[in-house]
N, C-alpha and C. Protein backbone atom coordinates (compact mmCIF):
# COMPACT_ATOMS: atom_id res chain seq x y z
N UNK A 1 72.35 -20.23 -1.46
CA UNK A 1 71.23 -19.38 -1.09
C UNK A 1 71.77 -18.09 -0.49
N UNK A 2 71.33 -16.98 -0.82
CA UNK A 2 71.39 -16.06 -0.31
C UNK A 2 71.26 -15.55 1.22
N UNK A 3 71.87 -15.46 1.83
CA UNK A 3 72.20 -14.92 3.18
C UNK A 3 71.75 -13.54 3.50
N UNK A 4 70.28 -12.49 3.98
CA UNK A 4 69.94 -11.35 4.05
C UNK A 4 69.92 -10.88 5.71
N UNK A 5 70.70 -10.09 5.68
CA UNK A 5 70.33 -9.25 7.18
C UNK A 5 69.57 -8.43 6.92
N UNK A 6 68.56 -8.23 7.95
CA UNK A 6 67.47 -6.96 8.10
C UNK A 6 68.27 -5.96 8.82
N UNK A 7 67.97 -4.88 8.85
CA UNK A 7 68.12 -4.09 9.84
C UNK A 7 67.19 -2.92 10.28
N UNK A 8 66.61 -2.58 11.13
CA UNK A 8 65.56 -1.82 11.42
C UNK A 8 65.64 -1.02 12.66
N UNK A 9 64.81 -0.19 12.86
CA UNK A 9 65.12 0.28 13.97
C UNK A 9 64.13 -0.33 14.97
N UNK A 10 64.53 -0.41 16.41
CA UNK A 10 63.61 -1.49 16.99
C UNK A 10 63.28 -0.75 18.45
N UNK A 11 64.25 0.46 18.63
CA UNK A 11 63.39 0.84 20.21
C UNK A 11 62.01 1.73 19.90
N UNK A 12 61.20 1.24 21.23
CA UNK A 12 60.58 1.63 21.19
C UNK A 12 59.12 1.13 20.52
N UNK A 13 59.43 -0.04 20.34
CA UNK A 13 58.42 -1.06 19.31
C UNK A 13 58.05 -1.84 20.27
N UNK A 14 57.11 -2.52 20.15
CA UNK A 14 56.73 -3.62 20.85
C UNK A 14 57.12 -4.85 20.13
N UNK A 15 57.37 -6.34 20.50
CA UNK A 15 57.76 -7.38 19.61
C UNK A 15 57.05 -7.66 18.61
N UNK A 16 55.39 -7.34 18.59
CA UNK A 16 54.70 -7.25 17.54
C UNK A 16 54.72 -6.54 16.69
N UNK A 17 55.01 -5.34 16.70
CA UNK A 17 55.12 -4.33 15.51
C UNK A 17 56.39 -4.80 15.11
N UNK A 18 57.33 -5.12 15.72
CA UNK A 18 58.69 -5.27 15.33
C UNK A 18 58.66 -6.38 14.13
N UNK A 19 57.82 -7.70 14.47
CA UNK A 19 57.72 -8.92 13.87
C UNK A 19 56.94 -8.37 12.36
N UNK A 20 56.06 -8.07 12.88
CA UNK A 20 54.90 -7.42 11.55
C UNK A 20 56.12 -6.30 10.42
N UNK A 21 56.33 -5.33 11.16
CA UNK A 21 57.60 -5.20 10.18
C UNK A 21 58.24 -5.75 9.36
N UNK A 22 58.90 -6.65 10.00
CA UNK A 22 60.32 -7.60 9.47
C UNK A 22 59.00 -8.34 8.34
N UNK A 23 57.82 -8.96 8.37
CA UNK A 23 57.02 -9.78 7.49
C UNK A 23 56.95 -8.50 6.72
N UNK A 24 56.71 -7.18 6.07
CA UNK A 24 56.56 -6.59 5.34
C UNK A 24 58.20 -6.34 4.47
N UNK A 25 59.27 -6.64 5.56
CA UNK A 25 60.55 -6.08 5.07
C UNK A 25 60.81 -7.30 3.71
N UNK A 26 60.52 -8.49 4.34
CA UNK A 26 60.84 -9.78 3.40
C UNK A 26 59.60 -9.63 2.31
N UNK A 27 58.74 -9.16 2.84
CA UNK A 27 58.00 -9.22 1.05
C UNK A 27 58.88 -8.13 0.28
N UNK A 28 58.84 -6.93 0.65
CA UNK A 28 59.99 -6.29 -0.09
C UNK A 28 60.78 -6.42 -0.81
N UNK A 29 61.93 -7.15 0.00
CA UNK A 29 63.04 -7.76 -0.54
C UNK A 29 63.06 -9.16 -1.13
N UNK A 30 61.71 -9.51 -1.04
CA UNK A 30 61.69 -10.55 -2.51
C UNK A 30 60.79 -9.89 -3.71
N UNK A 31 60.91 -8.72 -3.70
CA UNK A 31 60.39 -8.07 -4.85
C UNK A 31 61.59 -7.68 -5.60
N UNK A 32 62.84 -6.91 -4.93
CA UNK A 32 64.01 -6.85 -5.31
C UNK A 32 64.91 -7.76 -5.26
N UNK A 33 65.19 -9.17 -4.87
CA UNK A 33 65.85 -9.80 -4.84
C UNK A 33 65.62 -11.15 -6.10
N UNK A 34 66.19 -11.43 -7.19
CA UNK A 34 65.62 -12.35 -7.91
C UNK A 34 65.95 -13.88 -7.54
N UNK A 35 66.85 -14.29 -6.56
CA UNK A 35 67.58 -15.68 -6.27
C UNK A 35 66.73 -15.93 -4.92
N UNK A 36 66.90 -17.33 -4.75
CA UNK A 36 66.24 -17.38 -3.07
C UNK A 36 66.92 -16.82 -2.39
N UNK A 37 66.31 -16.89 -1.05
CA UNK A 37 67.24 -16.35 0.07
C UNK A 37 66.72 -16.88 1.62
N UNK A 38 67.55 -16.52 2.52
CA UNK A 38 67.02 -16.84 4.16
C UNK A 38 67.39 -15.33 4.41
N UNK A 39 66.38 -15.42 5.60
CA UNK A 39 66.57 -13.53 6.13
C UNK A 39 67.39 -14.39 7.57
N UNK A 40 68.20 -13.93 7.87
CA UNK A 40 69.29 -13.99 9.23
C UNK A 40 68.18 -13.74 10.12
N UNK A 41 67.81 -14.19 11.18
CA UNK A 41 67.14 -13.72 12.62
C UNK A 41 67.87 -13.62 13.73
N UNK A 42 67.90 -11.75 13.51
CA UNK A 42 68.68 -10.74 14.01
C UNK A 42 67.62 -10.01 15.29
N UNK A 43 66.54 -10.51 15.12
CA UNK A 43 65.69 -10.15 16.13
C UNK A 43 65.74 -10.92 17.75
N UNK A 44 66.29 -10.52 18.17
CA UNK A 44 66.74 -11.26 19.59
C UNK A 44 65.57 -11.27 21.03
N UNK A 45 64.04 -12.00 20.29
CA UNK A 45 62.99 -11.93 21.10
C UNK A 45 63.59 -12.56 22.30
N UNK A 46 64.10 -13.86 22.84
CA UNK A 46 64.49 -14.35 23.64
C UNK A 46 65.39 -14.00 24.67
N UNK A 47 65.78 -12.58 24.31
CA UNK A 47 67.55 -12.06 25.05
C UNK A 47 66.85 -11.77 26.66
N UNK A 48 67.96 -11.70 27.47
CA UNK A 48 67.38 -11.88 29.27
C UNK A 48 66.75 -10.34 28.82
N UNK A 49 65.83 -10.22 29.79
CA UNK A 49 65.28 -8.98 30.61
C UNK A 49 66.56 -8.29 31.12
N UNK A 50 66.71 -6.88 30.58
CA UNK A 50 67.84 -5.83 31.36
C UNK A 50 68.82 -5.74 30.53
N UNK A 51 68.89 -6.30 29.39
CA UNK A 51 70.03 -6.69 28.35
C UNK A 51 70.24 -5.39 27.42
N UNK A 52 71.77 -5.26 27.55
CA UNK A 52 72.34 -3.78 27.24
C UNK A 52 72.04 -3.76 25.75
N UNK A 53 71.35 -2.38 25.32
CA UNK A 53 71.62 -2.36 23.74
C UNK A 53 72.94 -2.61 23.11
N UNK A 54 73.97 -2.15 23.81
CA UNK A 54 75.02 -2.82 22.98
C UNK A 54 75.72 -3.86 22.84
N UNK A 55 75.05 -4.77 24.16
CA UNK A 55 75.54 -6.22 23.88
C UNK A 55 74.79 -6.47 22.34
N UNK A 56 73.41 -6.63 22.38
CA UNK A 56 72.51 -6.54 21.08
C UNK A 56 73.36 -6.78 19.99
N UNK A 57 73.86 -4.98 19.81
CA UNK A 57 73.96 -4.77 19.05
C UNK A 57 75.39 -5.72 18.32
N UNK A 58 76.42 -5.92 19.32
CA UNK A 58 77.57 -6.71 19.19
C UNK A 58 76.69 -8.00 18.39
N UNK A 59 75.87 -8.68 19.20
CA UNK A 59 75.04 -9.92 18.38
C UNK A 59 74.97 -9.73 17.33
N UNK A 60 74.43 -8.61 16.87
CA UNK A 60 73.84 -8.23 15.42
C UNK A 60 75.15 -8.16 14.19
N UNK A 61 75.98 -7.36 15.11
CA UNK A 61 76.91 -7.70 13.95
C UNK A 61 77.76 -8.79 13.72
N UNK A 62 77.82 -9.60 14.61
CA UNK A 62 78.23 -11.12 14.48
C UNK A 62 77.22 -11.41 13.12
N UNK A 63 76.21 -11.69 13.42
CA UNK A 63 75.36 -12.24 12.51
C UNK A 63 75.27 -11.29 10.90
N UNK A 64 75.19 -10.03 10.90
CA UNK A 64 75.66 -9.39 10.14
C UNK A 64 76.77 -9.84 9.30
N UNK A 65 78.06 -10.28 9.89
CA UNK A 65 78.79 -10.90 9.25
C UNK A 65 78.63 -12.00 8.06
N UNK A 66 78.10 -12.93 8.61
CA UNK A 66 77.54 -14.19 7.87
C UNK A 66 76.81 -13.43 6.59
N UNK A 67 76.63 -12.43 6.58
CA UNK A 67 75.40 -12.04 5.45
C UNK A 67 76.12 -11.86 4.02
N UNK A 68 75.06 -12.23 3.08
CA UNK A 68 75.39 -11.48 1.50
C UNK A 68 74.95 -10.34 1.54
N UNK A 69 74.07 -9.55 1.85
CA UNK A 69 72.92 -8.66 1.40
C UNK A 69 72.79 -8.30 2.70
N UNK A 70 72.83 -6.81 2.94
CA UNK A 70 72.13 -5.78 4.29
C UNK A 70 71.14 -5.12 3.88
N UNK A 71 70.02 -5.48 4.31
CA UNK A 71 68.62 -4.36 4.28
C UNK A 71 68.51 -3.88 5.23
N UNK A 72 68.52 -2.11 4.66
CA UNK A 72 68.10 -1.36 5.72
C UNK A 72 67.11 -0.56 5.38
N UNK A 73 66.01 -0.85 6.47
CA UNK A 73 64.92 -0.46 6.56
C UNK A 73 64.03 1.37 6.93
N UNK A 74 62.87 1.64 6.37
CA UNK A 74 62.85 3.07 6.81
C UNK A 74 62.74 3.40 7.83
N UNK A 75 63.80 4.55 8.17
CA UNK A 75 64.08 5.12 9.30
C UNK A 75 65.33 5.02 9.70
N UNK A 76 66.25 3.98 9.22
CA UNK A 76 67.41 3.21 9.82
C UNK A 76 68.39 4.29 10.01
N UNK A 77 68.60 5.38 9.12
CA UNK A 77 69.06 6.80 9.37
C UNK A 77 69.10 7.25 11.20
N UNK A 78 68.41 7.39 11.29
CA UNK A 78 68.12 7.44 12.82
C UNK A 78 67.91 7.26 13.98
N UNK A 79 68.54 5.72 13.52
CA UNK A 79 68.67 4.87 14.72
C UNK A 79 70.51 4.36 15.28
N UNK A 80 70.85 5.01 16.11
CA UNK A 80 72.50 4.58 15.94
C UNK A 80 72.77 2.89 16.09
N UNK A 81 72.10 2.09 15.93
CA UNK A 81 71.98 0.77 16.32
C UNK A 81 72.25 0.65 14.59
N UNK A 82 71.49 0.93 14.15
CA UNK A 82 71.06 0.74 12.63
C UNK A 82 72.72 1.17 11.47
N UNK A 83 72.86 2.80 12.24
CA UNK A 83 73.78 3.31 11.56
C UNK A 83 75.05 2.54 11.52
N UNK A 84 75.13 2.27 12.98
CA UNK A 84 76.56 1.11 13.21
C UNK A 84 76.54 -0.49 12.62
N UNK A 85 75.45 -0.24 12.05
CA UNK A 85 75.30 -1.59 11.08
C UNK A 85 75.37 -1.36 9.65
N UNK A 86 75.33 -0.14 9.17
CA UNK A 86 75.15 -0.04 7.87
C UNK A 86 76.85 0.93 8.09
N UNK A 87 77.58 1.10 8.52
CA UNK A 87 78.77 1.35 8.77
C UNK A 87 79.18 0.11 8.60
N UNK A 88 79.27 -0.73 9.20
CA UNK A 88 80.22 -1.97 8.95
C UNK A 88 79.49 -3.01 8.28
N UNK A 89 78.60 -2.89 7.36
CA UNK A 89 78.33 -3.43 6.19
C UNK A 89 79.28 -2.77 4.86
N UNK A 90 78.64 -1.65 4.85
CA UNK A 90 79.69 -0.61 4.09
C UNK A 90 81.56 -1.08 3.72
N UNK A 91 81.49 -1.10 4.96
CA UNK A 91 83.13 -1.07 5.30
C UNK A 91 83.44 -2.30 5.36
N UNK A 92 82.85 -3.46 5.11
CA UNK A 92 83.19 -5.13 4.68
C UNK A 92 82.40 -5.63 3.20
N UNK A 93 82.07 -4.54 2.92
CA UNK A 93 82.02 -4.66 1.58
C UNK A 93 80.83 -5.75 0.99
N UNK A 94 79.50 -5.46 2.21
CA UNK A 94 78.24 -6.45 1.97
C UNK A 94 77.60 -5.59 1.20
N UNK A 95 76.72 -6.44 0.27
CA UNK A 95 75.80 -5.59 -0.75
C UNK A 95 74.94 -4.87 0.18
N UNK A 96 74.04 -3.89 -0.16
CA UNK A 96 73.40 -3.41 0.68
C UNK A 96 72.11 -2.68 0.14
N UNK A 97 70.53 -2.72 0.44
CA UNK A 97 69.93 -1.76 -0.14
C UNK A 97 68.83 -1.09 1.25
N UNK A 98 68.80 0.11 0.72
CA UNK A 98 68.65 0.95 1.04
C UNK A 98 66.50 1.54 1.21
N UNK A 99 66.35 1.74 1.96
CA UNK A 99 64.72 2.11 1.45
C UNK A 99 64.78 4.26 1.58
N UNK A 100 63.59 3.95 1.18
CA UNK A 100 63.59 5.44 1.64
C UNK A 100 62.42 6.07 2.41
């Protein structure tokens, strides 16, 4: 089965818009994707209160790792959380698509 990381940009969202997102990102990407798949949950609702974006972000690319497939979502351009994920997707050589 296919292994998909999301990636999105997330400050500034509330956990609901964030969630509602990610449910629009996976219909998406089973429009483009023809094999099954699991989407990685890269969304870290549970993390303590006060928790540094870049611990996060370290999480993310742990899990990132594990992946076949990086989706990055609109906007991801402009989020440096996002960019440093689609940098080292790039640069480990994970498939990757792109929205616009």
């Amino acid at each position: 089965m296919l292994k998909v990381f999301i990636s999105q940009p997330m400050n500034g969202k509330t956990g609901k818009e964030i969630k509602e997102e990610r449910l629009r990102i996976i219909s998406k990407i089973s429009e483009k994707v023809s094999e099954p798949f699991e989407v990685i949950d890269s969304y870290f609702e549970s993390s303590p209160h006060g928790t540094k974006p870049l611990w996060l972000l370290g999480k993310s690319i742990e899990l990132l790792s594990t992946a076949d497939l990086a989706y990055f979502s609109k906007g991801w351009e402009n989020a440096r959380g996002c960019n440093i994920e689609y940098i080292c997707a790039v640069s480990y050589l994970i498939e990757t698509i792109i929205t616009e």
